[in-house]
C-alpha atoms as a PDB file:
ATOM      1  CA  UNK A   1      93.219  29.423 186.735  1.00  0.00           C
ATOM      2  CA  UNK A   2      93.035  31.196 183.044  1.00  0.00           C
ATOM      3  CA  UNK A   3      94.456  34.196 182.318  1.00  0.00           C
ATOM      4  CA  UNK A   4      92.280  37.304 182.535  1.00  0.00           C
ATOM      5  CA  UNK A   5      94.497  39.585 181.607  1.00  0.00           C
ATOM      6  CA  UNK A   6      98.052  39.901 179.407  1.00  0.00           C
ATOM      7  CA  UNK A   7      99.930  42.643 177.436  1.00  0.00           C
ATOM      8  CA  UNK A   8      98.281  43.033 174.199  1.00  0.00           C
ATOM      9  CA  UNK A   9     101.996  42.946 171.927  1.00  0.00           C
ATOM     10  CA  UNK A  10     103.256  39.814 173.677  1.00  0.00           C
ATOM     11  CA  UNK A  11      98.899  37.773 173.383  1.00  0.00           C
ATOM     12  CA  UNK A  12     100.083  38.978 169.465  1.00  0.00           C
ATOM     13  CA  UNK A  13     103.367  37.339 169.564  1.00  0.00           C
ATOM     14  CA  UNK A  14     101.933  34.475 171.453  1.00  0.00           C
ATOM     15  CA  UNK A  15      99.018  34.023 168.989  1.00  0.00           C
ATOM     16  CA  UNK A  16      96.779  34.283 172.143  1.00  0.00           C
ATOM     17  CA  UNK A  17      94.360  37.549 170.619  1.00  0.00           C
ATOM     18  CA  UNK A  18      90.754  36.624 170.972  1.00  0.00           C
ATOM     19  CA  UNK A  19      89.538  36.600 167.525  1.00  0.00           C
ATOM     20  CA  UNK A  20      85.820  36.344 168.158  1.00  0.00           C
ATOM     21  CA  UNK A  21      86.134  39.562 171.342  1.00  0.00           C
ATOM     22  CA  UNK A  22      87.964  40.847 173.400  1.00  0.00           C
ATOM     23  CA  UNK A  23      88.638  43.969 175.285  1.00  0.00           C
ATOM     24  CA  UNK A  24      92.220  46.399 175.197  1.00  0.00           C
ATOM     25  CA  UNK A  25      93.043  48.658 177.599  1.00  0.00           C
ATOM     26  CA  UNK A  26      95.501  51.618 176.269  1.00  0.00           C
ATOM     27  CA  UNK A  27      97.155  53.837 179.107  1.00  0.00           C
ATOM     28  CA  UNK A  28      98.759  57.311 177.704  1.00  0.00           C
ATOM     29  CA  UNK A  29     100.519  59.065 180.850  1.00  0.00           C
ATOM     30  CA  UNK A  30     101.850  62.626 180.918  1.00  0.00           C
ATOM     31  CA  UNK A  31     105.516  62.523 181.828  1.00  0.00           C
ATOM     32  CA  UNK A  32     105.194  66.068 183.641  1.00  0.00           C
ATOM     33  CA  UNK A  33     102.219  65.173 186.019  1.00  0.00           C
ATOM     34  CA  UNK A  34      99.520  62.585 186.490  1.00  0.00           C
ATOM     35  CA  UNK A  35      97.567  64.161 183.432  1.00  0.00           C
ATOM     36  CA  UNK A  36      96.567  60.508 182.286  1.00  0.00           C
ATOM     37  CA  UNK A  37      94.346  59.441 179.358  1.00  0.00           C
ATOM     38  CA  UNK A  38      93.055  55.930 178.987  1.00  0.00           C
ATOM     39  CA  UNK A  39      91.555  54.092 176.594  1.00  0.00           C
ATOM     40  CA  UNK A  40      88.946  50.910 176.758  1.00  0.00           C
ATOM     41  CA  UNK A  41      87.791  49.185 173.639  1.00  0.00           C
ATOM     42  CA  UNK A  42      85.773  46.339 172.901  1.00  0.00           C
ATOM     43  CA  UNK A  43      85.942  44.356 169.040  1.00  0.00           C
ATOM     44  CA  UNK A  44      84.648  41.664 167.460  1.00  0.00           C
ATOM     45  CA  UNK A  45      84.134  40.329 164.424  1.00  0.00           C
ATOM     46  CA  UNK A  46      87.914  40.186 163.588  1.00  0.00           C
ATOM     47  CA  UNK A  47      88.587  39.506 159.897  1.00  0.00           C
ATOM     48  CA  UNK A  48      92.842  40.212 160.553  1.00  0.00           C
ATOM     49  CA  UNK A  49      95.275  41.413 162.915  1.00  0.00           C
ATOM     50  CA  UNK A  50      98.263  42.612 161.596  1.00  0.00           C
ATOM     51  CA  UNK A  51     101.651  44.656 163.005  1.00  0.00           C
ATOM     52  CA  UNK A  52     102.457  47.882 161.481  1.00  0.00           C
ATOM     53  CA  UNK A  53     105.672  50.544 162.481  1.00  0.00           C
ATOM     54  CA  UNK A  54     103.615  51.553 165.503  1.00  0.00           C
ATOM     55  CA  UNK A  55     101.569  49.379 166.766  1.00  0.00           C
ATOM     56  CA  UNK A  56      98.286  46.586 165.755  1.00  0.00           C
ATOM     57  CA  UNK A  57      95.736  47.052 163.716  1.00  0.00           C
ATOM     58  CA  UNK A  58      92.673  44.968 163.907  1.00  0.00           C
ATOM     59  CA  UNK A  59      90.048  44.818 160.695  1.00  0.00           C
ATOM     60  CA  UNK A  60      87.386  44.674 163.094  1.00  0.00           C
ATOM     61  CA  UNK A  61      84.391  46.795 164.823  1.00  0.00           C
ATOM     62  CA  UNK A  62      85.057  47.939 167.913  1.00  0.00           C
ATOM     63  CA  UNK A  63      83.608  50.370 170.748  1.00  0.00           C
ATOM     64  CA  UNK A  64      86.329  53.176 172.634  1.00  0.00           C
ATOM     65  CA  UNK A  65      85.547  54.869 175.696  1.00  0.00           C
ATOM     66  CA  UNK A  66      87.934  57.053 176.761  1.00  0.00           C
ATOM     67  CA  UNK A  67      89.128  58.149 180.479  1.00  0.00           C
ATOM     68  CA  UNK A  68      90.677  61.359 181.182  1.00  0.00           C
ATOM     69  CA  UNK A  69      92.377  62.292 184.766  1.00  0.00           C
ATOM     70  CA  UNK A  70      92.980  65.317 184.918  1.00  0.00           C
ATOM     71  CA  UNK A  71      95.130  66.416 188.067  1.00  0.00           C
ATOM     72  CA  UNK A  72      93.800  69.367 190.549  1.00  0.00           C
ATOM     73  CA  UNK A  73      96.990  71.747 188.983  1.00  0.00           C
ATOM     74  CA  UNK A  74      96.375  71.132 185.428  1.00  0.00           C
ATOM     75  CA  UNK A  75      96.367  74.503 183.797  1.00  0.00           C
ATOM     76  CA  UNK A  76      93.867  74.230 181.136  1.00  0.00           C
ATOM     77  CA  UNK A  77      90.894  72.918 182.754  1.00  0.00           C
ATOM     78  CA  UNK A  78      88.807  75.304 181.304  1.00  0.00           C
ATOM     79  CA  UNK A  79      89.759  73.664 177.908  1.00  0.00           C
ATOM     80  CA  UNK A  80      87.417  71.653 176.137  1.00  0.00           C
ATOM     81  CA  UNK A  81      89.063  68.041 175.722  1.00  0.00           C
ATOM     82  CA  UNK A  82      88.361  68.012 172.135  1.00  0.00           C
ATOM     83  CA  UNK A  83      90.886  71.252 171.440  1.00  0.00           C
ATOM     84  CA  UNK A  84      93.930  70.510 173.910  1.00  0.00           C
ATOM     85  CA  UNK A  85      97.591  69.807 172.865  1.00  0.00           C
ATOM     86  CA  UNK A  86      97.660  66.350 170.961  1.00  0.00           C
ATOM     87  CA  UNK A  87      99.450  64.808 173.756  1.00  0.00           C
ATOM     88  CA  UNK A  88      96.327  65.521 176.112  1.00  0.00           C
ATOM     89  CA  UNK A  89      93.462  65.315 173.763  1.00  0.00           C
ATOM     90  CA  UNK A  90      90.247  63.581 173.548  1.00  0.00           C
ATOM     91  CA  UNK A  91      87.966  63.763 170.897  1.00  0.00           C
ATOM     92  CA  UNK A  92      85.118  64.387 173.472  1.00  0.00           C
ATOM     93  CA  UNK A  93      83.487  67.495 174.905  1.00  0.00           C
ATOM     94  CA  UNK A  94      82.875  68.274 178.959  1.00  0.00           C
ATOM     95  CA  UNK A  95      79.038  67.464 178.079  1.00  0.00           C
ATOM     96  CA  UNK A  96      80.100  63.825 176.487  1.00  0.00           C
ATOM     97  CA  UNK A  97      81.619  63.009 179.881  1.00  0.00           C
ATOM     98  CA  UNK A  98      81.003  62.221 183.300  1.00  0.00           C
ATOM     99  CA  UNK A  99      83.014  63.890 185.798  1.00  0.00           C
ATOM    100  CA  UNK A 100      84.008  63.344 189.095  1.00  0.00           C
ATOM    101  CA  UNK A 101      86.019  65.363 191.632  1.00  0.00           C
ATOM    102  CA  UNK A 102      88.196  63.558 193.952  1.00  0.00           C
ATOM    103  CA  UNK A 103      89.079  64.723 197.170  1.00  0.00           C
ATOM    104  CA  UNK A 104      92.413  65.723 196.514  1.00  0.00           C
ATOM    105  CA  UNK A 105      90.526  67.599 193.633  1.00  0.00           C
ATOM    106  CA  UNK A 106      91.673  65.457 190.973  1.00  0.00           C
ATOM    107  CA  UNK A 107      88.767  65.297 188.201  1.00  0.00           C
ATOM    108  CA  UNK A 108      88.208  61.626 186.630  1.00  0.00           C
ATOM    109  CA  UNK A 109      86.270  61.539 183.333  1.00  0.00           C
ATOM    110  CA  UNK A 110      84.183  58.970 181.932  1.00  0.00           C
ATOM    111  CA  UNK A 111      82.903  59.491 178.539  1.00  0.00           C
ATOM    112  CA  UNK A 112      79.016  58.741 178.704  1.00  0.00           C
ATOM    113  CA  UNK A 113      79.196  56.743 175.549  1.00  0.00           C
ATOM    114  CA  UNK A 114      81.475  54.776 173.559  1.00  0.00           C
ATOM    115  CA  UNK A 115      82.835  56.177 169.542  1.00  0.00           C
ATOM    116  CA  UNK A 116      82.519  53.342 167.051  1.00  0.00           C
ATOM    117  CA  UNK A 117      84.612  51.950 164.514  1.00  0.00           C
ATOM    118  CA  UNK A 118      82.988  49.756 161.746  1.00  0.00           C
ATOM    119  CA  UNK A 119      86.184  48.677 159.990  1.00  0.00           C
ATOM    120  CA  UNK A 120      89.108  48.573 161.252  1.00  0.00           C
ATOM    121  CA  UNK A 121      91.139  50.445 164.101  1.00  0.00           C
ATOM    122  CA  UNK A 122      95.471  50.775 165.380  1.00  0.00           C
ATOM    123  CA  UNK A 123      96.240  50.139 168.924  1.00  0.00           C
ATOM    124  CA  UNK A 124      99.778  52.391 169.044  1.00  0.00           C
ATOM    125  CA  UNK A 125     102.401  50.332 170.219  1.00  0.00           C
ATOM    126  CA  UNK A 126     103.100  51.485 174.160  1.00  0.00           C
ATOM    127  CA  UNK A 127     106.290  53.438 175.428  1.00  0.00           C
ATOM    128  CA  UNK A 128     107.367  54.330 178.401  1.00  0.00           C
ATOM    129  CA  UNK A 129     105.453  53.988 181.699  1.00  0.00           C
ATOM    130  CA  UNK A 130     102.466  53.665 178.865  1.00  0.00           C
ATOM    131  CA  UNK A 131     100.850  49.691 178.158  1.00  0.00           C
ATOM    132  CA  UNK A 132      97.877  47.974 176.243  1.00  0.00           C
ATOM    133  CA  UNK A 133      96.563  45.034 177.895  1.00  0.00           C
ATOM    134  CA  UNK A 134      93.831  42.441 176.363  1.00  0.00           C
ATOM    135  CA  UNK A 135      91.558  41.542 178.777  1.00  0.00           C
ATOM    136  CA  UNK A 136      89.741  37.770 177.732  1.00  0.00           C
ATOM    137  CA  UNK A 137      86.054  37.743 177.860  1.00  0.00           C
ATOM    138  CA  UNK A 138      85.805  35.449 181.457  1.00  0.00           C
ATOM    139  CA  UNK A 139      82.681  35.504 183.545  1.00  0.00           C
ATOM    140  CA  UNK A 140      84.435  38.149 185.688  1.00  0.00           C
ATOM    141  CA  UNK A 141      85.287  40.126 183.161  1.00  0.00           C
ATOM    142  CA  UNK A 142      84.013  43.612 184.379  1.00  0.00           C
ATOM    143  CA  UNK A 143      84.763  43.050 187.760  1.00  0.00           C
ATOM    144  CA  UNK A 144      88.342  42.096 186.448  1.00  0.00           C
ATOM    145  CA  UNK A 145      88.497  45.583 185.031  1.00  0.00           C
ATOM    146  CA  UNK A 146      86.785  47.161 187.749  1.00  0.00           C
ATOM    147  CA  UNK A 147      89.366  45.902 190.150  1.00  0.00           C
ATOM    148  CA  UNK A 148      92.184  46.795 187.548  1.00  0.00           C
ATOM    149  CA  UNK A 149      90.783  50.480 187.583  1.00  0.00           C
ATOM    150  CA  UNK A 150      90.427  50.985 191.230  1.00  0.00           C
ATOM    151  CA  UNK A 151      94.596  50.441 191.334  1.00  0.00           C
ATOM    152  CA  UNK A 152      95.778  52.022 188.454  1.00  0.00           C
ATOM    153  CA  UNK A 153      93.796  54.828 189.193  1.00  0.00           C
ATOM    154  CA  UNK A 154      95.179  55.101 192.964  1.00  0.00           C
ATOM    155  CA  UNK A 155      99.301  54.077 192.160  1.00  0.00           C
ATOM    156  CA  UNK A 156      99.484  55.645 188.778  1.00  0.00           C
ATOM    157  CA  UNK A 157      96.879  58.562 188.793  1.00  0.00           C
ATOM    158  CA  UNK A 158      97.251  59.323 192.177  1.00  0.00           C
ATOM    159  CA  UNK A 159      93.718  59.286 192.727  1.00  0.00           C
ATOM    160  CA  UNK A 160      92.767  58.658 196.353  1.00  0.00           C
ATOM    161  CA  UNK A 161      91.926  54.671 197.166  1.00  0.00           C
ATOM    162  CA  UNK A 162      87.944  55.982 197.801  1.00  0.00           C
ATOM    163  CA  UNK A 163      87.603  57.765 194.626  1.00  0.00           C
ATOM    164  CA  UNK A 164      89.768  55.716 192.747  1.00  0.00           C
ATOM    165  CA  UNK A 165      87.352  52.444 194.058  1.00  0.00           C
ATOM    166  CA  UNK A 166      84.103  55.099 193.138  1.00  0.00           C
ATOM    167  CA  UNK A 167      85.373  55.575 189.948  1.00  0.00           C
ATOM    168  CA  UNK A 168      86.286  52.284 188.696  1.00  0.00           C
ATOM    169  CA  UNK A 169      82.827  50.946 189.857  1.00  0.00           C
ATOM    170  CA  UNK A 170      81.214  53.403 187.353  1.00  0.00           C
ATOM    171  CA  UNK A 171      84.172  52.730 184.348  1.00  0.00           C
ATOM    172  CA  UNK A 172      83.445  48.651 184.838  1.00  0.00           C
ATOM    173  CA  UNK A 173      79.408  49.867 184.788  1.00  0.00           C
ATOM    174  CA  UNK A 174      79.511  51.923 181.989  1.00  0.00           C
ATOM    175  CA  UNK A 175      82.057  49.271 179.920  1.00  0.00           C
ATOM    176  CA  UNK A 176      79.225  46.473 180.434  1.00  0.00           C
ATOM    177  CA  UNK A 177      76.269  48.979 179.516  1.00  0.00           C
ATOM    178  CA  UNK A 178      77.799  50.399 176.804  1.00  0.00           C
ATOM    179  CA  UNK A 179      80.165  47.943 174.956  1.00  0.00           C
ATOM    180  CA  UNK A 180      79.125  44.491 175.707  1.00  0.00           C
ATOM    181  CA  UNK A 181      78.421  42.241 173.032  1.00  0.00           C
ATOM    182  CA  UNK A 182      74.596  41.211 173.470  1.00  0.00           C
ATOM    183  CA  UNK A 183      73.109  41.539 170.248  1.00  0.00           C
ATOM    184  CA  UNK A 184      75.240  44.452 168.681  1.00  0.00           C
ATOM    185  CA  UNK A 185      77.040  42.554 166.827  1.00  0.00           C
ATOM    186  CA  UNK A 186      75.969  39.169 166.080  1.00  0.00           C
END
């Protein structure tokens, strides 16, 4: 059975990167609460990968969506994404993201559309509860990351297992709509 999935520092090491595309998924967790940001992003193209002081940078294009959880006592709510504290930023607005409310309140965004890089991008080197996993372009790909979603979302989000499934079903659906590879780059 091949891999579908593997931490993105030790693929590096390994000399296991797909050069040709691939997906990472970034986690950034709050340490006070489950205030959790994530990152998806799709490249291609790559013309190098190289290690720097904190963390990989690809000379590629690439797509980033980004997935905020915000939990039901977060104290800024009101607070665009775009102007929080750089720990809990997004460069996004509420109308740039899809929102939904779990039932213990929690709020799940999905931005609507991805941010493109043309030339090259850094994938910051992971610490504490935080990773980056590569995710290999399989013919289960999305529902790989669907199903990857639905339980990070639930054990390290806290999101209930019904909203948490919800919610990754539209993250996997918006990934393939928005960043798969047919035609935009080749």
């Amino acid at each position: 059975m091949p891999v579908k999935a593997m931490d993105l520092f030790e693929a590096y090491a390994r000399n296991q990167l797909p050069k040709e595309e691939g997906y990472v998924v970034s986690s950034f967790f709050s340490n006070n609460s489950a205030y959790s940001i994530y990152e998806i992003l799709s490249y291609s193209g790559v013309k190098a990968i190289y290690q720097t002081d904190t963390g990989l940078t690809f000379q590629s294009t690439g797509k980033k969506i980004y997935i905020l959880i915000e939990p039901a006592t977060y104290p800024s709510k009101a607070m665009e994404p775009y102007v929080r504290t750089n720990d809990e930023q997004i460069p996004l607005r509420f109308s740039e993201l899809e929102q939904i409310t779990a039932k213990n309140q929690s709020k799940i965004m999905i931005a609507k559309k991805p941010i493109e890089s043309f030339s090259s991008f850094t994938i910051l080197k992971p610490t504490g509860m935080n990773f980056a996993l590569v995710f290999y372009r399989l013919p289960d790909l999305f529902d790989t990351l669907q199903l990857f979603f639905e339980k990070t979302l639930n054990r390290e989000a806290g999101i209930p297992q019904t909203d948490a499934k919800k919610s990754a079903k539209r993250i996997a659906e918006t990934v393939s709509a928005t960043m798969n590879f047919k035609g935009d780059y080749f």
